[in-house]
C-alpha atoms as a PDB file:
ATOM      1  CA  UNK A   1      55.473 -32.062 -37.977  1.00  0.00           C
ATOM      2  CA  UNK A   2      53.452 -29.850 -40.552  1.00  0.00           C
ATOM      3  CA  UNK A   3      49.772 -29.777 -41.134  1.00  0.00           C
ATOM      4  CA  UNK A   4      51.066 -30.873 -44.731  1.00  0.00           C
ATOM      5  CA  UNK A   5      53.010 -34.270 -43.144  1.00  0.00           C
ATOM      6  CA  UNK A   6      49.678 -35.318 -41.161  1.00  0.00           C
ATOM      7  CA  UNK A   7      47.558 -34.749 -44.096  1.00  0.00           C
ATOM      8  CA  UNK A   8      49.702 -36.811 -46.339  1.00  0.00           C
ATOM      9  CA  UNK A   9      49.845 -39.562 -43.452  1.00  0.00           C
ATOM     10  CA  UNK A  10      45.939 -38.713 -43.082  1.00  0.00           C
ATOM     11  CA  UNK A  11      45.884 -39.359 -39.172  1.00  0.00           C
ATOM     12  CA  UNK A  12      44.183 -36.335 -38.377  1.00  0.00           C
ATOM     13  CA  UNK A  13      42.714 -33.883 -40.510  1.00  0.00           C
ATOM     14  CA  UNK A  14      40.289 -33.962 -43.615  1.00  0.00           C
ATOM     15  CA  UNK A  15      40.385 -31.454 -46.267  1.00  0.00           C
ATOM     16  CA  UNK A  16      38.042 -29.394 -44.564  1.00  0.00           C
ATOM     17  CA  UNK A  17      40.033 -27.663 -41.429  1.00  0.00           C
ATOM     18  CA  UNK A  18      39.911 -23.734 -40.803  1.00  0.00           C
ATOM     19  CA  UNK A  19      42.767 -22.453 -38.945  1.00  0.00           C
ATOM     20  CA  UNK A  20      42.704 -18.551 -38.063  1.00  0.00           C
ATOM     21  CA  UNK A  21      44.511 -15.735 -35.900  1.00  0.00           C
ATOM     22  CA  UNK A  22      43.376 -13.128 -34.145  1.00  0.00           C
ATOM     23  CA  UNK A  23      45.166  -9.633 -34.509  1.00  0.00           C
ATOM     24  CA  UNK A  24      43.541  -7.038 -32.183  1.00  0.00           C
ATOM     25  CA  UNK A  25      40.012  -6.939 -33.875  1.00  0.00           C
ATOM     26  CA  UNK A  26      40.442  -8.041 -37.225  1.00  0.00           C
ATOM     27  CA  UNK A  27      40.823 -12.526 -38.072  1.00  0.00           C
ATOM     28  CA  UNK A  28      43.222 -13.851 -40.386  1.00  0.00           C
ATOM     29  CA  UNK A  29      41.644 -16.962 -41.813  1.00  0.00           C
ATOM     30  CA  UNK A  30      42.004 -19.162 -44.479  1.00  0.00           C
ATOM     31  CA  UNK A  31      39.713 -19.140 -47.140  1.00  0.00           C
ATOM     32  CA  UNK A  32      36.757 -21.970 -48.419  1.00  0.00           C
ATOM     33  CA  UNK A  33      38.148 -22.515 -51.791  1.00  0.00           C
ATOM     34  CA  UNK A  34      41.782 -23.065 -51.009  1.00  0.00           C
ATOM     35  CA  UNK A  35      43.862 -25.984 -50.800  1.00  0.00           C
ATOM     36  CA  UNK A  36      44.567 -26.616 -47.223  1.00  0.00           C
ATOM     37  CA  UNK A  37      48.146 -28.661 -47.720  1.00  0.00           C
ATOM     38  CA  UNK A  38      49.145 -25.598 -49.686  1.00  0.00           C
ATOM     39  CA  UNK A  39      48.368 -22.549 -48.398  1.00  0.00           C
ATOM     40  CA  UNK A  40      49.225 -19.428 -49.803  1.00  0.00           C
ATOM     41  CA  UNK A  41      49.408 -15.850 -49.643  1.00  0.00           C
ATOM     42  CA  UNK A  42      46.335 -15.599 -51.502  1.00  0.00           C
ATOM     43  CA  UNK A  43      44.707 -17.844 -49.466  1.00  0.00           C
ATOM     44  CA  UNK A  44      44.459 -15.633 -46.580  1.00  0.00           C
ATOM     45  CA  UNK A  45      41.499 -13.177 -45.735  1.00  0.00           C
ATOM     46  CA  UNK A  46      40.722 -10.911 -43.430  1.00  0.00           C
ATOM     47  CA  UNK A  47      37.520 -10.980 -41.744  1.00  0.00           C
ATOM     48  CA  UNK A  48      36.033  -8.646 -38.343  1.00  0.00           C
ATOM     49  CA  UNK A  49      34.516 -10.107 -35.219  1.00  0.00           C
ATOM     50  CA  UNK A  50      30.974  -9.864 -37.318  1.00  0.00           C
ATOM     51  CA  UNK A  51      31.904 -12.227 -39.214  1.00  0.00           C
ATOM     52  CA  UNK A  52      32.221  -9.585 -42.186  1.00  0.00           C
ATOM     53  CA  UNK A  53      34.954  -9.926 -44.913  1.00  0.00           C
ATOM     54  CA  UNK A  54      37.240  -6.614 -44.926  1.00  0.00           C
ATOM     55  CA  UNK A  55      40.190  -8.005 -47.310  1.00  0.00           C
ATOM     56  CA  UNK A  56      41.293 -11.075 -49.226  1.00  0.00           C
ATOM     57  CA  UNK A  57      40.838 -12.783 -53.210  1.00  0.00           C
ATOM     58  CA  UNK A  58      39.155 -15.666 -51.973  1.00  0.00           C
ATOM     59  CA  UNK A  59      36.059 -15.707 -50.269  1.00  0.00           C
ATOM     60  CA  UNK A  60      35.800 -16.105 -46.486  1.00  0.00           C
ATOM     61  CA  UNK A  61      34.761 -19.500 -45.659  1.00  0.00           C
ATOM     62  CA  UNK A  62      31.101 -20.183 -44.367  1.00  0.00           C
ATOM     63  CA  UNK A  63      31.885 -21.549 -41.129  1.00  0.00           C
ATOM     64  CA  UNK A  64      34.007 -18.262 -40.052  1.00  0.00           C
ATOM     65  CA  UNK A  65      31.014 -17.815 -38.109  1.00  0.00           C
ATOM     66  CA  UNK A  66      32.664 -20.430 -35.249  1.00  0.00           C
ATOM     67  CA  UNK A  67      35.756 -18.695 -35.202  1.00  0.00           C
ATOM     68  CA  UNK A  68      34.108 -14.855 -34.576  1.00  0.00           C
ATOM     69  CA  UNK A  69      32.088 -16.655 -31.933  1.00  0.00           C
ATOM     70  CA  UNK A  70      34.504 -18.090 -30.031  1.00  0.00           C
ATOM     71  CA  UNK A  71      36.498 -14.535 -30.325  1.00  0.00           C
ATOM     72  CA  UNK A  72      33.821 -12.308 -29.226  1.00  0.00           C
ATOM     73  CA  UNK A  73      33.551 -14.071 -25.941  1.00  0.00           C
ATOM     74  CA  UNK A  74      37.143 -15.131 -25.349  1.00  0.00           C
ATOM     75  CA  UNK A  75      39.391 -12.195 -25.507  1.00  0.00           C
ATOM     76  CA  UNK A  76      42.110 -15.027 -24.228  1.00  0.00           C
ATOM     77  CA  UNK A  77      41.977 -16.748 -27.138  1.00  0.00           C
ATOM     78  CA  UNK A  78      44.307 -15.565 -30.075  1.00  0.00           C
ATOM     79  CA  UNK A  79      43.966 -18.765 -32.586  1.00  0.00           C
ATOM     80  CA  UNK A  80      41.421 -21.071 -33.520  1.00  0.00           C
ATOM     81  CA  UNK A  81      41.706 -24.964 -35.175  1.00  0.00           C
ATOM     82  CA  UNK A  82      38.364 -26.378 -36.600  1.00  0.00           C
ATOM     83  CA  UNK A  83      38.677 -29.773 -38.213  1.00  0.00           C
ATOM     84  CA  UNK A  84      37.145 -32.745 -39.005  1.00  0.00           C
ATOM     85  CA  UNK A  85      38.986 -35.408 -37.041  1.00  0.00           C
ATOM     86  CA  UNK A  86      38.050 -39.126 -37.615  1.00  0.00           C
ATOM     87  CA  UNK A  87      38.698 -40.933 -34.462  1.00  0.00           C
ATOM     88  CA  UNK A  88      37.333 -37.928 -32.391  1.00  0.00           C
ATOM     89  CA  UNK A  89      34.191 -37.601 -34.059  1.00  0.00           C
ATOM     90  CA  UNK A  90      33.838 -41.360 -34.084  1.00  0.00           C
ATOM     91  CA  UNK A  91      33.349 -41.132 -30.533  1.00  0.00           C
ATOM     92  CA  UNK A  92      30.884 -38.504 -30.540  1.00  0.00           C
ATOM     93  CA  UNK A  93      28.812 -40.901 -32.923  1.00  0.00           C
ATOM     94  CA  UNK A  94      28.581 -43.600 -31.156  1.00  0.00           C
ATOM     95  CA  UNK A  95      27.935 -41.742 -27.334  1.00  0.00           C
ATOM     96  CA  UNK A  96      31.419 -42.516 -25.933  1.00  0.00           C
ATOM     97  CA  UNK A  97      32.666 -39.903 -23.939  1.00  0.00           C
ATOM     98  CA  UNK A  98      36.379 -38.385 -24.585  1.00  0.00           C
ATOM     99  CA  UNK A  99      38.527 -40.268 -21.943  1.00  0.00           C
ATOM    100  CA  UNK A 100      42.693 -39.118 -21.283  1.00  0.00           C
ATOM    101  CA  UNK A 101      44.272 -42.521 -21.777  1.00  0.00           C
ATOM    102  CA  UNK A 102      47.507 -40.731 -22.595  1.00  0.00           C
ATOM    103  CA  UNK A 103      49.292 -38.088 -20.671  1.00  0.00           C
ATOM    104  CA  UNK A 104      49.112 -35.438 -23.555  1.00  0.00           C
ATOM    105  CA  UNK A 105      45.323 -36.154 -23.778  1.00  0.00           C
ATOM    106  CA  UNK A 106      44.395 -35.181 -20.416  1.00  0.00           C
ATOM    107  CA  UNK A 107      45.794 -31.443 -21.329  1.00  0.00           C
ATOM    108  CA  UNK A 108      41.952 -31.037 -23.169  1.00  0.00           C
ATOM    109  CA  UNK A 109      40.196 -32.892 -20.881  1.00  0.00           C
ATOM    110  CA  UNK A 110      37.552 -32.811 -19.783  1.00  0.00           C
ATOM    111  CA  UNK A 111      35.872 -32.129 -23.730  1.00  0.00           C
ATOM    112  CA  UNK A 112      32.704 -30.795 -24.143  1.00  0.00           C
ATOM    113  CA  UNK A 113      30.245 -31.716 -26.664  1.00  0.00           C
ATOM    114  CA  UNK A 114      27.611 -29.851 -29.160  1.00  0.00           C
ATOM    115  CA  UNK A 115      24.973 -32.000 -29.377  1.00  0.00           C
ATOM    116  CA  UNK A 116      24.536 -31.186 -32.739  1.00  0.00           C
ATOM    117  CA  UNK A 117      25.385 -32.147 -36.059  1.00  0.00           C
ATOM    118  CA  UNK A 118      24.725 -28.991 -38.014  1.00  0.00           C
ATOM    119  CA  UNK A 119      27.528 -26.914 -39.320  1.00  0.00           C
ATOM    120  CA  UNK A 120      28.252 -23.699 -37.405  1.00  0.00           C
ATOM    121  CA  UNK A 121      27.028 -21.216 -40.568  1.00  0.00           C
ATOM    122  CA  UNK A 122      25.568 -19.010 -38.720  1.00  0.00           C
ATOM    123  CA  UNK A 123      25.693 -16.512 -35.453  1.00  0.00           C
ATOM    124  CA  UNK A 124      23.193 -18.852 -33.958  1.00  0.00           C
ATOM    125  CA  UNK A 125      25.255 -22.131 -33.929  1.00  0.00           C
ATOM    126  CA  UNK A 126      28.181 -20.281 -33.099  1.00  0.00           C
ATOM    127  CA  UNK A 127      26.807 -18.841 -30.174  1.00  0.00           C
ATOM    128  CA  UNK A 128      26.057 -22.347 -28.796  1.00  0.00           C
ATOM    129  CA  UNK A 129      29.301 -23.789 -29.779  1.00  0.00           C
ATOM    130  CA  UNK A 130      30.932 -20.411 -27.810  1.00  0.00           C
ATOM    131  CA  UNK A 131      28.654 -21.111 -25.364  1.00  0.00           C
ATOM    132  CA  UNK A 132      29.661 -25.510 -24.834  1.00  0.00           C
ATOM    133  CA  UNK A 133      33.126 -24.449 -25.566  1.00  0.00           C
ATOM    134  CA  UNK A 134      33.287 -21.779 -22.381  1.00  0.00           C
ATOM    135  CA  UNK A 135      36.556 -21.641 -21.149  1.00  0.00           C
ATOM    136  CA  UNK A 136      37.628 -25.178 -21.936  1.00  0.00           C
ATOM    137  CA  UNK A 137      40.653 -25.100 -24.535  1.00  0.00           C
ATOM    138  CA  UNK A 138      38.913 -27.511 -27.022  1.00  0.00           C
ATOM    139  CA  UNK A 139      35.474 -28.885 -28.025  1.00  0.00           C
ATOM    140  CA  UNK A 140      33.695 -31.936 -30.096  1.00  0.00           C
ATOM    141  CA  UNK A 141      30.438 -31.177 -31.798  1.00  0.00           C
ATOM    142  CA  UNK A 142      28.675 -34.709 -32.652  1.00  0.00           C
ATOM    143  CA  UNK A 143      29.426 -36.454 -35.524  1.00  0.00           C
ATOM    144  CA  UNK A 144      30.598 -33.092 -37.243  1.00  0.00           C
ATOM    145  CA  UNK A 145      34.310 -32.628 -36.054  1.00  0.00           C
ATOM    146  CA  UNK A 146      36.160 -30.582 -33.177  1.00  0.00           C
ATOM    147  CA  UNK A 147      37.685 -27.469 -32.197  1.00  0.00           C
ATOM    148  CA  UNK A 148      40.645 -26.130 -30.219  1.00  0.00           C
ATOM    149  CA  UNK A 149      41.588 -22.895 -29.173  1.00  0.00           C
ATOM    150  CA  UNK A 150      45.335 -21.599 -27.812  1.00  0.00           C
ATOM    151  CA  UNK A 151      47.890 -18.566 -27.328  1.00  0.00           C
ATOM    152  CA  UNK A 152      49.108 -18.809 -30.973  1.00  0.00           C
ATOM    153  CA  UNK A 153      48.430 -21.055 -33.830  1.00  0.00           C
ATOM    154  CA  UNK A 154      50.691 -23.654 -32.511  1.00  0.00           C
ATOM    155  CA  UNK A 155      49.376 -24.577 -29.204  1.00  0.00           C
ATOM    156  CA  UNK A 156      45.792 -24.510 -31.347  1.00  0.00           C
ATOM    157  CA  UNK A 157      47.265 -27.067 -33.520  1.00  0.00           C
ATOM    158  CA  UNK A 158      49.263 -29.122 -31.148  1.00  0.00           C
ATOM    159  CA  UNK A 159      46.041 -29.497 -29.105  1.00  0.00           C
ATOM    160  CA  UNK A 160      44.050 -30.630 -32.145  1.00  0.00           C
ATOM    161  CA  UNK A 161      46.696 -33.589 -31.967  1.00  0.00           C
ATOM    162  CA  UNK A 162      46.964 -34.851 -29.237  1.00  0.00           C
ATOM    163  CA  UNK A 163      43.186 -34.808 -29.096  1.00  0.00           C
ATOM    164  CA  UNK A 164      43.109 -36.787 -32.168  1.00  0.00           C
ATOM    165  CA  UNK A 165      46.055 -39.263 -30.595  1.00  0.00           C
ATOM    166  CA  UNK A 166      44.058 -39.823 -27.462  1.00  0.00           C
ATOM    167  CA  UNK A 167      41.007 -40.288 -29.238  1.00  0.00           C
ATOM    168  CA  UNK A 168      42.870 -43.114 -31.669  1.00  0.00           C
ATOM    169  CA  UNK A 169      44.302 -44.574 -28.460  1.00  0.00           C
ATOM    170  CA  UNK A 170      40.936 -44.687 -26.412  1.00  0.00           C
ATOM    171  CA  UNK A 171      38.905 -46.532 -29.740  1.00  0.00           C
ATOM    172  CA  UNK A 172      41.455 -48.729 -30.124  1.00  0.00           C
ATOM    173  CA  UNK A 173      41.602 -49.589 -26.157  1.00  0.00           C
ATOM    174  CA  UNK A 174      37.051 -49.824 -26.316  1.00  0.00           C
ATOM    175  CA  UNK A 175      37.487 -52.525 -28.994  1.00  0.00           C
ATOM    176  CA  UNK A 176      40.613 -54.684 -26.906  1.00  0.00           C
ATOM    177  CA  UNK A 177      38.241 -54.078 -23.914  1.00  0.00           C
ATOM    178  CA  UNK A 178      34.948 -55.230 -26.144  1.00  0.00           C
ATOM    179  CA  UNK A 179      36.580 -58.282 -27.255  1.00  0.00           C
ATOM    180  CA  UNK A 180      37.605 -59.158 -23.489  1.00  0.00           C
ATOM    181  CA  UNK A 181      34.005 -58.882 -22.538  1.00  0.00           C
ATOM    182  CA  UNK A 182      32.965 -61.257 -25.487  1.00  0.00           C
ATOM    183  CA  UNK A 183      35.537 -63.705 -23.917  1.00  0.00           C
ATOM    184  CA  UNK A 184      34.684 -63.763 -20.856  1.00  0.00           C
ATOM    185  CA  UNK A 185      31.061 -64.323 -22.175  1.00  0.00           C
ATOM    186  CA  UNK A 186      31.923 -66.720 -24.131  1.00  0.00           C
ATOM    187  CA  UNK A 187      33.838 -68.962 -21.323  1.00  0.00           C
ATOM    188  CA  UNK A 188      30.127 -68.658 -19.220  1.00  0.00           C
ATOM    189  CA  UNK A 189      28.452 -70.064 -21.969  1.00  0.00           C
ATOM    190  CA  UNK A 190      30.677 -72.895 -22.568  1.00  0.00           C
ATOM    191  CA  UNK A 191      31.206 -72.955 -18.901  1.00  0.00           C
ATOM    192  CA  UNK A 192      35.204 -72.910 -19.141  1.00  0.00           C
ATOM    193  CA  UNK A 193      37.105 -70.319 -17.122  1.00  0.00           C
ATOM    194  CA  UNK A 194      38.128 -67.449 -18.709  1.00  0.00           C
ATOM    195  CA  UNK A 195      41.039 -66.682 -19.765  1.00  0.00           C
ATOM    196  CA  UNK A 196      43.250 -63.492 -18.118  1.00  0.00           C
ATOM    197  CA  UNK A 197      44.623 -62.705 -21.868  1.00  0.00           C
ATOM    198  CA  UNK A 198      42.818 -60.818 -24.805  1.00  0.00           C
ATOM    199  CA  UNK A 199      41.160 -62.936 -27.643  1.00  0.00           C
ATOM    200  CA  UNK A 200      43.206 -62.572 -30.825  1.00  0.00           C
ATOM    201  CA  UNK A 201      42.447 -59.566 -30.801  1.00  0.00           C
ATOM    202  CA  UNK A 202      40.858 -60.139 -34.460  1.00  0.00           C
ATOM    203  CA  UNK A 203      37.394 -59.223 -34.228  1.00  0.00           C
ATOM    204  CA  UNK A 204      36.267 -62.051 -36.534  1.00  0.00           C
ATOM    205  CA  UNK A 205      37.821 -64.456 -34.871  1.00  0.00           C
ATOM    206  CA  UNK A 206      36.220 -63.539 -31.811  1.00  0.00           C
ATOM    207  CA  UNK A 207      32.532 -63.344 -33.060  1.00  0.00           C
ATOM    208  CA  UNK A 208      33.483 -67.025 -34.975  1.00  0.00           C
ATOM    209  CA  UNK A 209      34.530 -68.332 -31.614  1.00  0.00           C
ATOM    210  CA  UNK A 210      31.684 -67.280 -29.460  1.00  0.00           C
ATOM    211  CA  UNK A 211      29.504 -68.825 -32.676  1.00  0.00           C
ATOM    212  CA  UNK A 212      30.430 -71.409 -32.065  1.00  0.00           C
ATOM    213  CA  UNK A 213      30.412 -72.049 -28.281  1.00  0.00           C
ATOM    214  CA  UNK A 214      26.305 -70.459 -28.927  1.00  0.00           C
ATOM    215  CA  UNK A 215      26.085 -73.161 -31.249  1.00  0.00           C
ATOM    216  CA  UNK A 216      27.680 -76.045 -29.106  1.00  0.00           C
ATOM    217  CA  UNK A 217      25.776 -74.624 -26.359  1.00  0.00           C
ATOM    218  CA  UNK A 218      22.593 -75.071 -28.112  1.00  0.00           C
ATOM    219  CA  UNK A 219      23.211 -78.924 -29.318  1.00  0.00           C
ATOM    220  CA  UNK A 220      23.441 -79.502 -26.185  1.00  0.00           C
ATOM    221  CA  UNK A 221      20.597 -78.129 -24.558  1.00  0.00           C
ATOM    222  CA  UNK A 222      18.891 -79.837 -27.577  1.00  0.00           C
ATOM    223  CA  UNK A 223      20.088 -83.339 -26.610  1.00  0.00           C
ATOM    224  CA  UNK A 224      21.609 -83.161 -22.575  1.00  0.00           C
ATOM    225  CA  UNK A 225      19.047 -84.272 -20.463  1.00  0.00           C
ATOM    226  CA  UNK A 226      20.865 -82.340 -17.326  1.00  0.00           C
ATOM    227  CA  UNK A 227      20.488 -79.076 -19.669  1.00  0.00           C
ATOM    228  CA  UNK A 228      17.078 -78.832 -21.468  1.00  0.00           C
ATOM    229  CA  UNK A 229      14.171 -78.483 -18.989  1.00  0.00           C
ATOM    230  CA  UNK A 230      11.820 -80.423 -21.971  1.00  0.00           C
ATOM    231  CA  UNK A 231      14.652 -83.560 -22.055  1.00  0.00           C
ATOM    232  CA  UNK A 232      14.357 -83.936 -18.420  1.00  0.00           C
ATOM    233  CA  UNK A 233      10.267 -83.801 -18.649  1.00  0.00           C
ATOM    234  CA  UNK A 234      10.642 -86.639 -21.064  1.00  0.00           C
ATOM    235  CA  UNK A 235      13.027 -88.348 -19.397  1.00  0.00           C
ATOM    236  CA  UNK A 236      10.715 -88.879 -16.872  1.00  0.00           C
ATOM    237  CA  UNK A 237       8.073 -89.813 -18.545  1.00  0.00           C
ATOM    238  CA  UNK A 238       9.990 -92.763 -20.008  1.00  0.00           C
ATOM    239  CA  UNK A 239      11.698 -93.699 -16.412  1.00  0.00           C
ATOM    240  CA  UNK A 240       8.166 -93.715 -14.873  1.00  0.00           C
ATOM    241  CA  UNK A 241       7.096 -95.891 -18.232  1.00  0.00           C
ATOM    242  CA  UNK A 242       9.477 -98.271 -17.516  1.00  0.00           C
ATOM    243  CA  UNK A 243       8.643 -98.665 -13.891  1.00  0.00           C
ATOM    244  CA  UNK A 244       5.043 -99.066 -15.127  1.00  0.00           C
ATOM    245  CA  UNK A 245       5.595-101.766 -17.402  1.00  0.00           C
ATOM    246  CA  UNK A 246       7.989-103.572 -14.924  1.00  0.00           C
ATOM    247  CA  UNK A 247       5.389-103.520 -12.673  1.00  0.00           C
ATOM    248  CA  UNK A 248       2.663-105.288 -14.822  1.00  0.00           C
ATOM    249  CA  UNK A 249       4.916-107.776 -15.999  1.00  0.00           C
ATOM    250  CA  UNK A 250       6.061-108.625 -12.301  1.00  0.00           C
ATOM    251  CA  UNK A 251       1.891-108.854 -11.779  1.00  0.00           C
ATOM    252  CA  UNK A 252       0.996-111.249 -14.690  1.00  0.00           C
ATOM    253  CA  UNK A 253       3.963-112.917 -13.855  1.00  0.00           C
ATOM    254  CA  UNK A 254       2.704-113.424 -10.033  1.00  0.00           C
ATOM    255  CA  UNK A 255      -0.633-114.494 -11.592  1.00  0.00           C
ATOM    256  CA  UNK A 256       0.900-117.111 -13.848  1.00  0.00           C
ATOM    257  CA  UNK A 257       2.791-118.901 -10.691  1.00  0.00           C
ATOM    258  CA  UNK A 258      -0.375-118.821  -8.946  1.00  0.00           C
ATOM    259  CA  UNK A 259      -2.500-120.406 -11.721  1.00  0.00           C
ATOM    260  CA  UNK A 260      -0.208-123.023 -12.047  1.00  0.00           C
ATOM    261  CA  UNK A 261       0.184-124.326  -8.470  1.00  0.00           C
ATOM    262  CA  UNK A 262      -3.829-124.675  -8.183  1.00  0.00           C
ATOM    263  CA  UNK A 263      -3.827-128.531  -9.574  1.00  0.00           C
ATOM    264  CA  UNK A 264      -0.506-129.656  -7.514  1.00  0.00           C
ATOM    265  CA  UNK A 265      -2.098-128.275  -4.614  1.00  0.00           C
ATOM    266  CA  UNK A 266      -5.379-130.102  -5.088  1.00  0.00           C
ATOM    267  CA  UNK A 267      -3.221-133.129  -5.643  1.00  0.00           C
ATOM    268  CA  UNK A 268      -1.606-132.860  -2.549  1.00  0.00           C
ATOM    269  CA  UNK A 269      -5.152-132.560  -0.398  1.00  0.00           C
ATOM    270  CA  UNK A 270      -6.292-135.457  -2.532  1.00  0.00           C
END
């Protein structure tokens, strides 16, 4: 498949991806102002380890800095793939850590990460991205994109996807496991067993359903005696009311009997 085909399906790359080659000391990379699903010719420069344009129409793109930093320290390396990737970098936004949950993920793993944002512009930044990167065939760098590195442009760019794949595959695992985690929370609020099979795996109908167990659960803490710690204090109070009043009418009632019998006794004596 063509960097074209994925662009037009838009799993993997924005508009934004700089590919380049390495040819002795000299880069081959595309240029900032081109059109990336139809490169050209023209659309080619040529740029030296110092990040200094030598040939080309166009002008070299500004983050050609990553690429010469990743060459001057990896004389293995002979392409590059920068891109902006949306499931990868939604990991890196959100702290989760690049997992292999397929077979062709595990051939980046483990991924390091910049833990920065800002675009590698500069020698600086691209001597810390050279620097995360090491030896490892790719990097992320947070909530910015991702990079891979290979023999030849291919294995750059096959890399790049299955990074992306495994990163789809791992999100889309977190939220199966995040709804199985509400359900299960759910059935110890309502105090049901839990169910071995995933929720619907609709979001919304998972956050309605534990709703409304919260909300079930509440009524009856409101109004179950056995539940609300306050219900049971005033449940006593009215049991020991009871008992009080049965007591005093048992009492006046004893008095009453008593009272009465007084003139049949004196009758009796009489």
């Amino acid at each position: 498949m063509s960097a074209a085909e994925l662009k037009r399906r838009g799993d993997t790359h924005s508009q934004t991806e700089l590919c380049s080659i390495r040819v002795d000391d000299r880069i081959l990379i595309n240029i900032g102002s081109c059109q990336r699903s139809r490169l050209t010719v023209d659309d080619i420069c040529v740029i030296d380890l110092e990040a200094n344009q030598i040939e080309g129409k166009g002008n070299a793109p500004l983050e050609r800095h990553l690429h010469c930093g990743i060459y001057r320290v990896r004389s293995d390396v002979k392409a590059i793939v920068h891109a902006h990737p949306k499931w990868s970098t939604l990991l890196t936004m959100v702290g989760e850590s690049y997992k292999p949950v397929y077979a062709q993920g595990s051939l980046v793993h483990p991924v390091p990460l910049l833990d920065s944002p800002n675009s590698i512009n500069n020698r600086a930044m691209a001597d810390r991205l050279a620097a995360t990167l090491a030896d490892r065939p790719a990097a992320l760098m947070k909530s910015h994109g991702a990079v891979t590195v290979g023999k030849d442009i291919v294995e750059a760019f096959v890399l790049a996807n299955y990074m992306e794949e495994n990163a789809y595959r791992q999100y889309m695992a977190l939220q199966i496991s995040s709804a199985r985690r509400r359900s299960r929370y759910a059935a110890r609020s309502s105090g049901t067993r839990a169910s071995s099979r995933a929720p619907g795996i609709t979001s919304a109908r998972s956050w309605v359903e534990l709703a409304s167990l919260r909300i079930a659960r509440g009524v009856k803490q409101r109004t179950d005696p056995a539940v609300c710690p306050r219900r049971q204090m005033l449940a006593a109070r009215a049991t020991e009311s009871r008992r009080r009043r049965r007591r005093q009418v048992a009492g006046t009632a004893r008095q009453t009997v008593s009272a009465q019998s007084v003139p049949w006794r004196a009758v009796q004596t009489t």
